[in-house]
PDB file of N, CA and C in Angstrom:
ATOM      1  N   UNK A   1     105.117  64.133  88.515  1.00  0.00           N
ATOM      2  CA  UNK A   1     104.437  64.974  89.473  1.00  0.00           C
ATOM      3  C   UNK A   1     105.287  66.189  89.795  1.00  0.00           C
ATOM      4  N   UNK A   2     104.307  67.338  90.146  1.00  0.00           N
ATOM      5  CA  UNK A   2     105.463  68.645  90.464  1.00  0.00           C
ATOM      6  C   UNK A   2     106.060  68.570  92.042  1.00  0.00           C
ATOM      7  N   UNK A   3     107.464  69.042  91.709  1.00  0.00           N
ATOM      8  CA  UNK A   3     107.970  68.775  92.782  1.00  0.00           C
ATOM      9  C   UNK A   3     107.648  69.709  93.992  1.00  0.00           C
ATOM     10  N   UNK A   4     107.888  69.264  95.019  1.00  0.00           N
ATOM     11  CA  UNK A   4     107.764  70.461  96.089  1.00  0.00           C
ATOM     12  C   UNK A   4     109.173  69.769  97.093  1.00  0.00           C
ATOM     13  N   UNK A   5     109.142  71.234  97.798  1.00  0.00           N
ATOM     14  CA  UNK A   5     110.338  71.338  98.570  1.00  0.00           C
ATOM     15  C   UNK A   5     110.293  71.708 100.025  1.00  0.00           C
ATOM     16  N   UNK A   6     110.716  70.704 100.683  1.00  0.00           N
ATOM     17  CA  UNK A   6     109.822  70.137 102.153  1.00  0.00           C
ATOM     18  C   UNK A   6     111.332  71.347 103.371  1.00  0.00           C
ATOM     19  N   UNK A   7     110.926  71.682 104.061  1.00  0.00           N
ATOM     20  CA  UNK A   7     111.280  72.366 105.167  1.00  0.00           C
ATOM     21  C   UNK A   7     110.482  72.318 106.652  1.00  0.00           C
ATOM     22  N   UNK A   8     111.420  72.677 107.494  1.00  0.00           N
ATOM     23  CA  UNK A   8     110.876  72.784 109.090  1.00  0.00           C
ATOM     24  C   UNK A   8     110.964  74.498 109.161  1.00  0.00           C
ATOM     25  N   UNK A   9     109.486  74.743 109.927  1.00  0.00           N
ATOM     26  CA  UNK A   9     109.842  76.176 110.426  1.00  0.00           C
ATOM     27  C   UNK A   9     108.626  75.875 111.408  1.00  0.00           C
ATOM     28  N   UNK A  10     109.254  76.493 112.809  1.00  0.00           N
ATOM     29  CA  UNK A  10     108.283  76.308 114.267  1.00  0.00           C
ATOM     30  C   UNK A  10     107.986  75.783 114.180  1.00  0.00           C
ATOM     31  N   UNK A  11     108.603  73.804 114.479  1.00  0.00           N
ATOM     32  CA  UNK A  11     108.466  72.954 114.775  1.00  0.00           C
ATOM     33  C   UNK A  11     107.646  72.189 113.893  1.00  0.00           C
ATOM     34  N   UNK A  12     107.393  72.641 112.576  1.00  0.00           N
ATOM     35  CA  UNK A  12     106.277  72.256 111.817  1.00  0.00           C
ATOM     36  C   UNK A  12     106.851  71.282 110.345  1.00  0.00           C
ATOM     37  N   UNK A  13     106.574  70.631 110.037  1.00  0.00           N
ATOM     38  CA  UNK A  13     107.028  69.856 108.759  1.00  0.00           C
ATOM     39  C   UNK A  13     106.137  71.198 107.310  1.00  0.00           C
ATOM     40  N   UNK A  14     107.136  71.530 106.814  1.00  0.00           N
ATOM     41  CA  UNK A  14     106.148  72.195 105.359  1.00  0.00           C
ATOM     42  C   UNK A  14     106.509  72.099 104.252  1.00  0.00           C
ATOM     43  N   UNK A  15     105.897  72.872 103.011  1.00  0.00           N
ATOM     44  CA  UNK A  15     106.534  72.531 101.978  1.00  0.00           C
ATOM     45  C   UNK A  15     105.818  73.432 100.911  1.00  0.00           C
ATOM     46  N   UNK A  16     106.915  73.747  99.678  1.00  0.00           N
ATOM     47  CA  UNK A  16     106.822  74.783  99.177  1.00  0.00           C
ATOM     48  C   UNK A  16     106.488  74.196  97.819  1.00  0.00           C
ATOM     49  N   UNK A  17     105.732  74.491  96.516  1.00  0.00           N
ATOM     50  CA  UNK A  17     105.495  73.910  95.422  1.00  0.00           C
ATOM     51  C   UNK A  17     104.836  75.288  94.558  1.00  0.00           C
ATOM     52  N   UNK A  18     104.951  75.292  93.422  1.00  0.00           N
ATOM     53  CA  UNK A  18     104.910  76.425  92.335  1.00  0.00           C
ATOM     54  C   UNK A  18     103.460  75.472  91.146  1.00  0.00           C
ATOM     55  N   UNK A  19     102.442  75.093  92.305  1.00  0.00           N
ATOM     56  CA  UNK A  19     101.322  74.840  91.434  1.00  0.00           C
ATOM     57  C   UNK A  19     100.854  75.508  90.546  1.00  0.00           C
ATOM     58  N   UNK A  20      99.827  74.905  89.271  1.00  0.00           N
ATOM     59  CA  UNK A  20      99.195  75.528  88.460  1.00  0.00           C
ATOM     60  C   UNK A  20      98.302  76.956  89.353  1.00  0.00           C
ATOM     61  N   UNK A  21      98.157  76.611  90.571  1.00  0.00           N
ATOM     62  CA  UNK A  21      97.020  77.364  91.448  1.00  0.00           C
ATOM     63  C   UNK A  21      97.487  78.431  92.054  1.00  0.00           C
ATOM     64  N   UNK A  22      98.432  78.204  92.456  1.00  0.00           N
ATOM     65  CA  UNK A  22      99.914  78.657  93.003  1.00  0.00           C
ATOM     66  C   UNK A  22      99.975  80.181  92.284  1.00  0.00           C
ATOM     67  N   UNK A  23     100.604  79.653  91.066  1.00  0.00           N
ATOM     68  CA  UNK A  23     100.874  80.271  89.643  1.00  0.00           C
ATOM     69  C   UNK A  23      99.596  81.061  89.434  1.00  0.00           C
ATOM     70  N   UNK A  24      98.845  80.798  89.295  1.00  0.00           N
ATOM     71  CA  UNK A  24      97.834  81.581  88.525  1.00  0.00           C
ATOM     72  C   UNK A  24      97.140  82.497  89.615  1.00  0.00           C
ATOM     73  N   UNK A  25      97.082  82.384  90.978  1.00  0.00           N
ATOM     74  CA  UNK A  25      96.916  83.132  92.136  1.00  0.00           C
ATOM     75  C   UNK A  25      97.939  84.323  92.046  1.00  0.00           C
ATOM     76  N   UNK A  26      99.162  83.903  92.289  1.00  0.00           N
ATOM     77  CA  UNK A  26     100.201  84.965  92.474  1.00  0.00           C
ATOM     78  C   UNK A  26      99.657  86.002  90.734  1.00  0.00           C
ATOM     79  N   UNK A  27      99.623  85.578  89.882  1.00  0.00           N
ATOM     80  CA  UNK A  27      99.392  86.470  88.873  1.00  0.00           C
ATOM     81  C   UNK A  27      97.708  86.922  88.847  1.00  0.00           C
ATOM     82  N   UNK A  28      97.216  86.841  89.360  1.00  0.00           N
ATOM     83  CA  UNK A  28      95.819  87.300  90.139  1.00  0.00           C
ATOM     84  C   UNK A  28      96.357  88.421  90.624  1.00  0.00           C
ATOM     85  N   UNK A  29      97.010  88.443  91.733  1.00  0.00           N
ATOM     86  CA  UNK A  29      97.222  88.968  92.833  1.00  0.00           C
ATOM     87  C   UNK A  29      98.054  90.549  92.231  1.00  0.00           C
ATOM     88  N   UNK A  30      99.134  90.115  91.544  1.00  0.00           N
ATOM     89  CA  UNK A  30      99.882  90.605  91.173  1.00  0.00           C
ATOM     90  C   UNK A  30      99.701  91.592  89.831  1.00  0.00           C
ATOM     91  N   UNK A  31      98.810  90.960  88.893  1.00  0.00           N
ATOM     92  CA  UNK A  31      98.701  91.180  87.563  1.00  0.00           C
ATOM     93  C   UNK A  31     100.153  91.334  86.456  1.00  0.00           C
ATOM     94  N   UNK A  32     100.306  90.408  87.281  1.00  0.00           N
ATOM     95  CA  UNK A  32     102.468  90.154  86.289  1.00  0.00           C
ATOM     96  C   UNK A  32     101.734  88.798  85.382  1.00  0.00           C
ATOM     97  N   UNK A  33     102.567  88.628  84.595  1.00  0.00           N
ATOM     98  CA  UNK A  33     102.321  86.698  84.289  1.00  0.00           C
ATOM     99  C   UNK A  33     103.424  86.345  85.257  1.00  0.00           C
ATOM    100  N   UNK A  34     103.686  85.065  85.627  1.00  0.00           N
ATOM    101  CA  UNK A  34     104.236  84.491  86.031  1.00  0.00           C
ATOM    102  C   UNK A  34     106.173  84.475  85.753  1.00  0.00           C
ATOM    103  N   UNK A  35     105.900  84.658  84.211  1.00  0.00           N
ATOM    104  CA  UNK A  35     107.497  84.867  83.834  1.00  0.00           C
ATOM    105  C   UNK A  35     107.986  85.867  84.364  1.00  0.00           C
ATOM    106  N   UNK A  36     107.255  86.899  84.910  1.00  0.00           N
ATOM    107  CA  UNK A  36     108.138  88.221  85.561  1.00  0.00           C
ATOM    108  C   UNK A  36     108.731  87.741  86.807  1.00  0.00           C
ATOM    109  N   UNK A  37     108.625  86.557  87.150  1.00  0.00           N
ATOM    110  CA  UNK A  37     109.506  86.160  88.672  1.00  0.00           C
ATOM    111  C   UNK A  37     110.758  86.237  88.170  1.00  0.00           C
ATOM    112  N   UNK A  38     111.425  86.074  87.157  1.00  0.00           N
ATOM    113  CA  UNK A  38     112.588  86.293  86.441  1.00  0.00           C
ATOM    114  C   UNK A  38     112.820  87.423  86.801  1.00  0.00           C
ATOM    115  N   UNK A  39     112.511  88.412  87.050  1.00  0.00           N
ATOM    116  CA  UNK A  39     112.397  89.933  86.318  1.00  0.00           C
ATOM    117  C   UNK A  39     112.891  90.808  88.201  1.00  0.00           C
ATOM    118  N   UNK A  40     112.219  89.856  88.620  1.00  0.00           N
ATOM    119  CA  UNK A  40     112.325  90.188  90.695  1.00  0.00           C
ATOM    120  C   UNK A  40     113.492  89.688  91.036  1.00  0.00           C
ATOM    121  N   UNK A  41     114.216  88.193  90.603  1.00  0.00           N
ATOM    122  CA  UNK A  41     115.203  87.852  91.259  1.00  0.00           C
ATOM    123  C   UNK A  41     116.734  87.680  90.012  1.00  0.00           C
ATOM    124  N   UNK A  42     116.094  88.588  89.439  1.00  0.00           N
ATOM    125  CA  UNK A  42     117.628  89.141  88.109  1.00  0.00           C
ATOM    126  C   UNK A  42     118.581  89.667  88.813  1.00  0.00           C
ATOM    127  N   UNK A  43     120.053  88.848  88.820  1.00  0.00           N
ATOM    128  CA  UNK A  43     121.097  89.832  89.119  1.00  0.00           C
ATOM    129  C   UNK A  43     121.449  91.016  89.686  1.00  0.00           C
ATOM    130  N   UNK A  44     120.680  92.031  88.713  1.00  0.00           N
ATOM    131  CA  UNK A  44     121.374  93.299  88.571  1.00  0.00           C
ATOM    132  C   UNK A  44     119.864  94.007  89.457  1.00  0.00           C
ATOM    133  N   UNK A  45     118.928  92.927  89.832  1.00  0.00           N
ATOM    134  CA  UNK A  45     117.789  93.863  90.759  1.00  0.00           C
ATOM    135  C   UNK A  45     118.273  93.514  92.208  1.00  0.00           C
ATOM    136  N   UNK A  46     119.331  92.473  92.175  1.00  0.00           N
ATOM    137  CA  UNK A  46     119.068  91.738  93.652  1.00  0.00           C
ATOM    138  C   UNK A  46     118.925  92.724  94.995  1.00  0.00           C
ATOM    139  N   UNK A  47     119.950  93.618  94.596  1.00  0.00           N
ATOM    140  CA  UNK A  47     119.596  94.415  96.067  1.00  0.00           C
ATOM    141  C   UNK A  47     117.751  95.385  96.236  1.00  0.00           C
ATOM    142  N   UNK A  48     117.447  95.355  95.142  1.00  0.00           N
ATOM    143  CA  UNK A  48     115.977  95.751  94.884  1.00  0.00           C
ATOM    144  C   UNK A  48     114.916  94.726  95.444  1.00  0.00           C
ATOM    145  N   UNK A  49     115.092  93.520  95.911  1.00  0.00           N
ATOM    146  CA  UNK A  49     114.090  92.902  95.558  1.00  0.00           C
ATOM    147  C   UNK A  49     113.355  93.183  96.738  1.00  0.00           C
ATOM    148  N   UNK A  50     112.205  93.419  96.466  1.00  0.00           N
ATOM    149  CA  UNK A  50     110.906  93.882  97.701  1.00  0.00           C
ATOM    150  C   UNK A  50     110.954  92.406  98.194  1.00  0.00           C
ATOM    151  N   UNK A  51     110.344  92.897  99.934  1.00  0.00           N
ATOM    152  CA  UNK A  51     110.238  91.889 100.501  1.00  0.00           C
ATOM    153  C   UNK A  51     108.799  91.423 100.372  1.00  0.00           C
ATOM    154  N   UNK A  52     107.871  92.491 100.204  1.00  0.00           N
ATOM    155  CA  UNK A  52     106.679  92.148  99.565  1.00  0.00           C
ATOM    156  C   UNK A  52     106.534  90.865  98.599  1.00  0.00           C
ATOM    157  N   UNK A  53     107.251  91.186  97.639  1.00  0.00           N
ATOM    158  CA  UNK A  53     107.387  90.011  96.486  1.00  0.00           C
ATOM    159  C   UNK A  53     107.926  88.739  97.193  1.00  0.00           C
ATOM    160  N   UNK A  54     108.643  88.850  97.923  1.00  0.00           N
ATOM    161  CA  UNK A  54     109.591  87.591  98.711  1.00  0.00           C
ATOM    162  C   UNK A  54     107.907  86.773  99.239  1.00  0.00           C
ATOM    163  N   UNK A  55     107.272  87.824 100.486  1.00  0.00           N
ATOM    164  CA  UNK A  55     106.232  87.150 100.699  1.00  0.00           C
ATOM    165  C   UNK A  55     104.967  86.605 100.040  1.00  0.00           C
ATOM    166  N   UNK A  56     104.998  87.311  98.980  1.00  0.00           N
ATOM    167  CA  UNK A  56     104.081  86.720  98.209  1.00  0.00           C
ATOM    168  C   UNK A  56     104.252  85.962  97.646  1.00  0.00           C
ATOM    169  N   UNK A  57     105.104  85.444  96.704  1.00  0.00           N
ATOM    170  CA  UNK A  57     105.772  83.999  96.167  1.00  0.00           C
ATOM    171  C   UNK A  57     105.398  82.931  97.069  1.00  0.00           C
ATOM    172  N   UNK A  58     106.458  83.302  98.324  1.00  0.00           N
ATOM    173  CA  UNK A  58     106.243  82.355  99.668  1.00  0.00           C
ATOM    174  C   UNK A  58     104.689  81.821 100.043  1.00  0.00           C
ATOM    175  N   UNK A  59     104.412  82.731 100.107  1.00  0.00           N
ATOM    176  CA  UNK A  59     102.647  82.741 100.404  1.00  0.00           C
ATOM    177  C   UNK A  59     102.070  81.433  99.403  1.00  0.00           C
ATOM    178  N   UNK A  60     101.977  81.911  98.157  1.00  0.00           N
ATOM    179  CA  UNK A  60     101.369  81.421  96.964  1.00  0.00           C
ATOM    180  C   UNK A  60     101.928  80.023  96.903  1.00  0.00           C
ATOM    181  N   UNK A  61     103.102  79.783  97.498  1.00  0.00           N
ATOM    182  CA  UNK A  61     103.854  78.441  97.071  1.00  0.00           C
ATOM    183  C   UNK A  61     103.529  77.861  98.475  1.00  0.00           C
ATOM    184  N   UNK A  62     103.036  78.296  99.574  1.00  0.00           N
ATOM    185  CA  UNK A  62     102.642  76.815 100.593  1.00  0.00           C
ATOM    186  C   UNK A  62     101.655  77.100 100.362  1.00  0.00           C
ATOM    187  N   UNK A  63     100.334  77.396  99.468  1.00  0.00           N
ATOM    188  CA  UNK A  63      99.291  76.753  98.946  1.00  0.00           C
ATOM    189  C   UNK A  63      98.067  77.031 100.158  1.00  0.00           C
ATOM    190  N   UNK A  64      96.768  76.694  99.189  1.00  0.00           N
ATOM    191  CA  UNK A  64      95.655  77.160 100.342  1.00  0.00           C
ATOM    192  C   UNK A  64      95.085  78.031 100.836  1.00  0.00           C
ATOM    193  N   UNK A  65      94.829  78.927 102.140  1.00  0.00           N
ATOM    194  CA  UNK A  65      94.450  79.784 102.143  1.00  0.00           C
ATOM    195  C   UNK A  65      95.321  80.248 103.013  1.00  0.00           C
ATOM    196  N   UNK A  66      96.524  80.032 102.726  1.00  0.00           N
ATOM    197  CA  UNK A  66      97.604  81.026 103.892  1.00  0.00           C
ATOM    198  C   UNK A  66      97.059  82.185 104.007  1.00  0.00           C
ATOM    199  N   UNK A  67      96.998  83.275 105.286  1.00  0.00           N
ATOM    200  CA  UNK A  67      97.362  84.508 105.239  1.00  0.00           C
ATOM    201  C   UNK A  67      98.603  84.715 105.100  1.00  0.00           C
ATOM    202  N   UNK A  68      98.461  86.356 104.986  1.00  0.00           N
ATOM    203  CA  UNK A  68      99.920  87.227 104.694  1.00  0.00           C
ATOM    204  C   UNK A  68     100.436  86.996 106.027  1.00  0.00           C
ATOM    205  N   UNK A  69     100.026  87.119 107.201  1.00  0.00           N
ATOM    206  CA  UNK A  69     100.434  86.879 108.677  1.00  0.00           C
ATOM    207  C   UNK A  69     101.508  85.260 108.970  1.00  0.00           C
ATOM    208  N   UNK A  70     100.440  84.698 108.579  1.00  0.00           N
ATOM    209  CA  UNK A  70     101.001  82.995 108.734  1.00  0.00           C
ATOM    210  C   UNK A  70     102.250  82.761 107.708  1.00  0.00           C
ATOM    211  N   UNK A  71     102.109  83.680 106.946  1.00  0.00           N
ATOM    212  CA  UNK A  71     103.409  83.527 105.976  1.00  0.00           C
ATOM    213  C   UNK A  71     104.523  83.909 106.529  1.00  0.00           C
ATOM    214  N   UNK A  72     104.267  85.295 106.701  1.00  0.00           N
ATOM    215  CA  UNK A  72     105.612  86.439 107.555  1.00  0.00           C
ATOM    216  C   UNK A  72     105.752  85.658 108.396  1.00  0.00           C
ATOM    217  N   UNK A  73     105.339  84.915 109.266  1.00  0.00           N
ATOM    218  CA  UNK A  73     105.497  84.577 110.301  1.00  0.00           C
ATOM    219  C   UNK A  73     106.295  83.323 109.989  1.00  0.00           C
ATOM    220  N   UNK A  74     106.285  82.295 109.610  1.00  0.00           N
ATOM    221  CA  UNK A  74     107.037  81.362 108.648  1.00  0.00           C
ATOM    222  C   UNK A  74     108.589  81.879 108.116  1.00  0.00           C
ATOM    223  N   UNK A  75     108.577  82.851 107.571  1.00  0.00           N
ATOM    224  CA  UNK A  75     109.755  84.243 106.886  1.00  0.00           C
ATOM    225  C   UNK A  75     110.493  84.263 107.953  1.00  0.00           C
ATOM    226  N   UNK A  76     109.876  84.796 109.335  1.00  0.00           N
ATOM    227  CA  UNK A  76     110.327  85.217 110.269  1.00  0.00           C
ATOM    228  C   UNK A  76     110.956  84.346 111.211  1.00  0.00           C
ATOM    229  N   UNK A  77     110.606  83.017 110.968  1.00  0.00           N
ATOM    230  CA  UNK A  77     111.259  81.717 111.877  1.00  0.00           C
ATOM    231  C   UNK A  77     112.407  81.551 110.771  1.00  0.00           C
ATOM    232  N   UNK A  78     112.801  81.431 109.676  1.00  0.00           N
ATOM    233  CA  UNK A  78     113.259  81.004 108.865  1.00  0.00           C
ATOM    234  C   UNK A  78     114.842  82.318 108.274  1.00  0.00           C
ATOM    235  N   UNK A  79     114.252  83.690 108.640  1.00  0.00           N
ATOM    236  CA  UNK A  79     114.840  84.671 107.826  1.00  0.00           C
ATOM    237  C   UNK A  79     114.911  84.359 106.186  1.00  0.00           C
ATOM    238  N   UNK A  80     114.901  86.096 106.019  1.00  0.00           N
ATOM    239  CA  UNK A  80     114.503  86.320 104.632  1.00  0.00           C
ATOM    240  C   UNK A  80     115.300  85.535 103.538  1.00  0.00           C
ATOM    241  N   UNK A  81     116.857  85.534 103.541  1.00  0.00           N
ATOM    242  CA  UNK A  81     117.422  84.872 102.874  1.00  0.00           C
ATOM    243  C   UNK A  81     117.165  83.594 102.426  1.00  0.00           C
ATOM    244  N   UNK A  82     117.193  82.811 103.718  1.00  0.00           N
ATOM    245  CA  UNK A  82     116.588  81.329 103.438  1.00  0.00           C
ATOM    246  C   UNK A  82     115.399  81.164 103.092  1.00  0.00           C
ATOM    247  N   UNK A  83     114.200  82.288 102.963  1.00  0.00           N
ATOM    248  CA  UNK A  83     112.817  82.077 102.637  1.00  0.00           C
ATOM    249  C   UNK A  83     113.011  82.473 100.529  1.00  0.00           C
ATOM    250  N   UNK A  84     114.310  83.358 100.481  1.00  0.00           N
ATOM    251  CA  UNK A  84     114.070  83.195  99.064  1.00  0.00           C
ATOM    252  C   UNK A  84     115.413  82.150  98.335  1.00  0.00           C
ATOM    253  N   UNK A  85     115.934  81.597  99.023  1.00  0.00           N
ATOM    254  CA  UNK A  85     116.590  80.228  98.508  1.00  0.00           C
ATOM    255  C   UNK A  85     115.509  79.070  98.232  1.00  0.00           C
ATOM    256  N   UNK A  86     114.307  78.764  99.359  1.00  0.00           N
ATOM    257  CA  UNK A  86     113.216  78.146  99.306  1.00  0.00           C
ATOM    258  C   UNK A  86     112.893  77.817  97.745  1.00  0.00           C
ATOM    259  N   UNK A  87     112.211  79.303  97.898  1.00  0.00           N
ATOM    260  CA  UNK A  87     111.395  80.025  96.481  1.00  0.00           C
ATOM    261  C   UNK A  87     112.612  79.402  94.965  1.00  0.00           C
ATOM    262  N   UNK A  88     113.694  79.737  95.060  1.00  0.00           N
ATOM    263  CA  UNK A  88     114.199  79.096  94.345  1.00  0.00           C
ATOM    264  C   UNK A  88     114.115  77.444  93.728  1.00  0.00           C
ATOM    265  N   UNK A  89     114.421  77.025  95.252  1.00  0.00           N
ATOM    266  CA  UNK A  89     114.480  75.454  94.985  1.00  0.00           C
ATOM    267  C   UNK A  89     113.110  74.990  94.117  1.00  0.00           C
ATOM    268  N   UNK A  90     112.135  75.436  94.886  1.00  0.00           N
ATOM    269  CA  UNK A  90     110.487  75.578  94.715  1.00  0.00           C
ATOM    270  C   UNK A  90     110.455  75.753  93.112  1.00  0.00           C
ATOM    271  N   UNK A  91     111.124  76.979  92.721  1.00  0.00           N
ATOM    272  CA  UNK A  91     111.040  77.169  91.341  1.00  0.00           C
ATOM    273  C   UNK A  91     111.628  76.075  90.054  1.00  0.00           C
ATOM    274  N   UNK A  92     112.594  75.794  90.744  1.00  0.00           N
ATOM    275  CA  UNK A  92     113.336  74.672  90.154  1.00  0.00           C
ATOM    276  C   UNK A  92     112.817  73.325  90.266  1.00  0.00           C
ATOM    277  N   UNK A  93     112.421  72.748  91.277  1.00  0.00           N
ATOM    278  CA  UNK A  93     111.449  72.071  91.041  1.00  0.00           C
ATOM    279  C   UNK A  93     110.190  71.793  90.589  1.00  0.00           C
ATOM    280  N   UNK A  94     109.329  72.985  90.198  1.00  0.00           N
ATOM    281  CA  UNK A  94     108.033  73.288  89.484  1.00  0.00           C
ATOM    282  C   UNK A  94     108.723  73.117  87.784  1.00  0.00           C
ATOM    283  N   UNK A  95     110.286  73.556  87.476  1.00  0.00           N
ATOM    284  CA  UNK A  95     110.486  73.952  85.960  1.00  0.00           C
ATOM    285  C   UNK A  95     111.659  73.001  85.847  1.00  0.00           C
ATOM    286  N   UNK A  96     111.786  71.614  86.067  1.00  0.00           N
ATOM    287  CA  UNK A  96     112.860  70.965  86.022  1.00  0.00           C
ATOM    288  C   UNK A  96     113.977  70.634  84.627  1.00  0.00           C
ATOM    289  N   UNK A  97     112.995  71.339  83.772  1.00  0.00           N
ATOM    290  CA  UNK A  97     113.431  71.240  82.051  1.00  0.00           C
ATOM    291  C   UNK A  97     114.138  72.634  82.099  1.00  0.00           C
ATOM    292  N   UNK A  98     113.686  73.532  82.818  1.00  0.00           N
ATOM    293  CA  UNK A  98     114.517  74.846  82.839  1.00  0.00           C
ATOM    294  C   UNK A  98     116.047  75.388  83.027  1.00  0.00           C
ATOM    295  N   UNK A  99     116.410  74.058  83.780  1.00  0.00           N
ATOM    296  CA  UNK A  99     118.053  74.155  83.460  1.00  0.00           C
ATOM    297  C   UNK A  99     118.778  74.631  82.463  1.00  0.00           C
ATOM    298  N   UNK A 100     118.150  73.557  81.323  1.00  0.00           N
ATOM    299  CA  UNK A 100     118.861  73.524  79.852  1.00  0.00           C
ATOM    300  C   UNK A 100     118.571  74.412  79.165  1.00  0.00           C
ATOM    301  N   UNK A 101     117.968  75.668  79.585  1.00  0.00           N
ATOM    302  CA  UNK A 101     117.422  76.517  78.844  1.00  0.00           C
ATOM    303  C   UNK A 101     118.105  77.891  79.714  1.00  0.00           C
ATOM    304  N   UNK A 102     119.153  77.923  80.651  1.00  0.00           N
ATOM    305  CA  UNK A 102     119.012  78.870  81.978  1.00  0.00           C
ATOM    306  C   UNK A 102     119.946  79.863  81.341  1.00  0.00           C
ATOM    307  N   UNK A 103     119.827  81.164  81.424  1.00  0.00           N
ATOM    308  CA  UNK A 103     120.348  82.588  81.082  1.00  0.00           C
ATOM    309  C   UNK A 103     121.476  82.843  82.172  1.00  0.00           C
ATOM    310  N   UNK A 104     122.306  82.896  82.341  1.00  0.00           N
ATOM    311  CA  UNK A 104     123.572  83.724  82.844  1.00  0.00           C
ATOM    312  C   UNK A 104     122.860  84.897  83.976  1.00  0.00           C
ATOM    313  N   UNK A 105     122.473  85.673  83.581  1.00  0.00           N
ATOM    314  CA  UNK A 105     121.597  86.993  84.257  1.00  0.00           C
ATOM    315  C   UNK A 105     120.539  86.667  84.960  1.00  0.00           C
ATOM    316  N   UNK A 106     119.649  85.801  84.890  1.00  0.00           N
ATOM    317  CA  UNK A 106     118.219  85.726  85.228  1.00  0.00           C
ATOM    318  C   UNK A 106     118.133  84.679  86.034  1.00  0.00           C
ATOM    319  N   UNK A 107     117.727  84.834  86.695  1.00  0.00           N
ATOM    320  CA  UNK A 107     116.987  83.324  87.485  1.00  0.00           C
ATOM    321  C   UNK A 107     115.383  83.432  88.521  1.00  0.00           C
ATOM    322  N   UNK A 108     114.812  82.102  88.353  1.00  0.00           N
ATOM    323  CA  UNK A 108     114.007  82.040  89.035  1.00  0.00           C
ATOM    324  C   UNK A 108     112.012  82.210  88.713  1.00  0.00           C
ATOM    325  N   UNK A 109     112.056  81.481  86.944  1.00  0.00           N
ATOM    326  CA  UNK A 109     111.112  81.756  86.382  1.00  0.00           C
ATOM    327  C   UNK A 109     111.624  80.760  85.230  1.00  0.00           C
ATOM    328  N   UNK A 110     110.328  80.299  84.623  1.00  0.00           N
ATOM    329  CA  UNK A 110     110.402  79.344  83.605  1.00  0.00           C
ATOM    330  C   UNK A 110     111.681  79.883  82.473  1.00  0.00           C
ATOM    331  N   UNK A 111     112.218  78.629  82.041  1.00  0.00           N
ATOM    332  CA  UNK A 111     113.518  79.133  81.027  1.00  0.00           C
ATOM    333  C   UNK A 111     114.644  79.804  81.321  1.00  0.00           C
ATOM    334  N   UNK A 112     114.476  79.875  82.958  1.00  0.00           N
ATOM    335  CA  UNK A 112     116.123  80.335  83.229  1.00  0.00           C
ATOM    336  C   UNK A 112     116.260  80.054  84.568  1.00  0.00           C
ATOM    337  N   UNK A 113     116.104  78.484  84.593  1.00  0.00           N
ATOM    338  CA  UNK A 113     116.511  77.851  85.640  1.00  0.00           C
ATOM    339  C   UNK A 113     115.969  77.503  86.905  1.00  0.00           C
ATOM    340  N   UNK A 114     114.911  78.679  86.723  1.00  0.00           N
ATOM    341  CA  UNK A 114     114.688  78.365  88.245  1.00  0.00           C
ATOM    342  C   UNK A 114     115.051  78.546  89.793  1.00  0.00           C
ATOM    343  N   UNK A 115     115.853  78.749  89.393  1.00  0.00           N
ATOM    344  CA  UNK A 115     116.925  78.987  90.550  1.00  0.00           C
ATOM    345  C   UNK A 115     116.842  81.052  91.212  1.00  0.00           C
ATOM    346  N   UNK A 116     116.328  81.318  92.258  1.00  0.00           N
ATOM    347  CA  UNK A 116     115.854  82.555  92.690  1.00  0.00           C
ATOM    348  C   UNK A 116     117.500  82.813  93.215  1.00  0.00           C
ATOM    349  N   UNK A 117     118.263  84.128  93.702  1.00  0.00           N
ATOM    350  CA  UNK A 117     119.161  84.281  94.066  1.00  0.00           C
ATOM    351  C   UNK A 117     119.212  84.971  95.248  1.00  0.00           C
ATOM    352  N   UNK A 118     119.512  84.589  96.360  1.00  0.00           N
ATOM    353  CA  UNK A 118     119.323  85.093  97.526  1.00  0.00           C
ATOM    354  C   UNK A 118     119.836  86.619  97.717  1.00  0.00           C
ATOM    355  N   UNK A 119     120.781  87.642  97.234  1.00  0.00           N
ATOM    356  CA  UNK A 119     121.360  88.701  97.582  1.00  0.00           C
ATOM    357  C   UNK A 119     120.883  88.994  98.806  1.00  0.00           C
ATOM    358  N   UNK A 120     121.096  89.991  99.044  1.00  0.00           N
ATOM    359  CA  UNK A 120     121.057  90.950 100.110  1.00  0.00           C
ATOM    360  C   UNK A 120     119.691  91.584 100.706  1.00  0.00           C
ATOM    361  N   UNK A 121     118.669  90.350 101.044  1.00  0.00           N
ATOM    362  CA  UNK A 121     117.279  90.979 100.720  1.00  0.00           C
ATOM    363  C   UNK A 121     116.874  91.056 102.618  1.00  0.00           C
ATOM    364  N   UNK A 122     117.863  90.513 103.813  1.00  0.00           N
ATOM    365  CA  UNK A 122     117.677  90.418 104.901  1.00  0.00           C
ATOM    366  C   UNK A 122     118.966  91.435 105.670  1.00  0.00           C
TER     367      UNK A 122
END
């Protein structure tokens, strides 16, 4: 089963998961495929990374019909940093084979780990 990754924000039990629905929403939304989450939390973009993108990941990964509001607002109990460590874990748990495959440079998208990198985005 895909994993998801359970957190408290305003008193609330939640949890973050990188569903097929998830996935294919955010690239709706976006018109990226999905592998470009690599491409947002690369190294050499970290101080780039829109917070836009932060919330939308976020969004897409607690599932349903979040608004953009109920999300930020979630972001905002939590701060930005820890909302894209989340996204990480989230990622890594959706791609658990992605380890063995993980790039030096990249993270946070199928085949390179999974793992999102928090920089300097708060």
């Amino acid at each position: 089963m895909l994993g998801r990754v359970s957190f408290t924000a305003g008193g609330e039990s939640r949890s973050l998961a990188f569903t097929t629905l998830a996935q294919v929403s955010w690239e709706e939304e976006t018109g990226k495929p999905f592998s470009a989450v690599g491409d947002i939390f690369d190294e050499k973009n970290a101080k780039n990374v829109r917070v836009g993108d932060v919330l939308s990941l976020f969004r897409h990964a607690l599932g349903g019909d979040v608004s953009k509001a109920a999300a930020a607002a979630v972001i905002d109990e939590l701060g930005t940093t820890r909302a894209v460590e989340l996204i990480g874990e989230a990622l890594a748990a959706a791609y658990p084979d992605a380890d063995k495959t993980a790039t030096k440079d990249k993270a946070g998208a199928p085949g390179n780990g999974g793992k999102a990198k928090a920089g300097k985005t708060a």
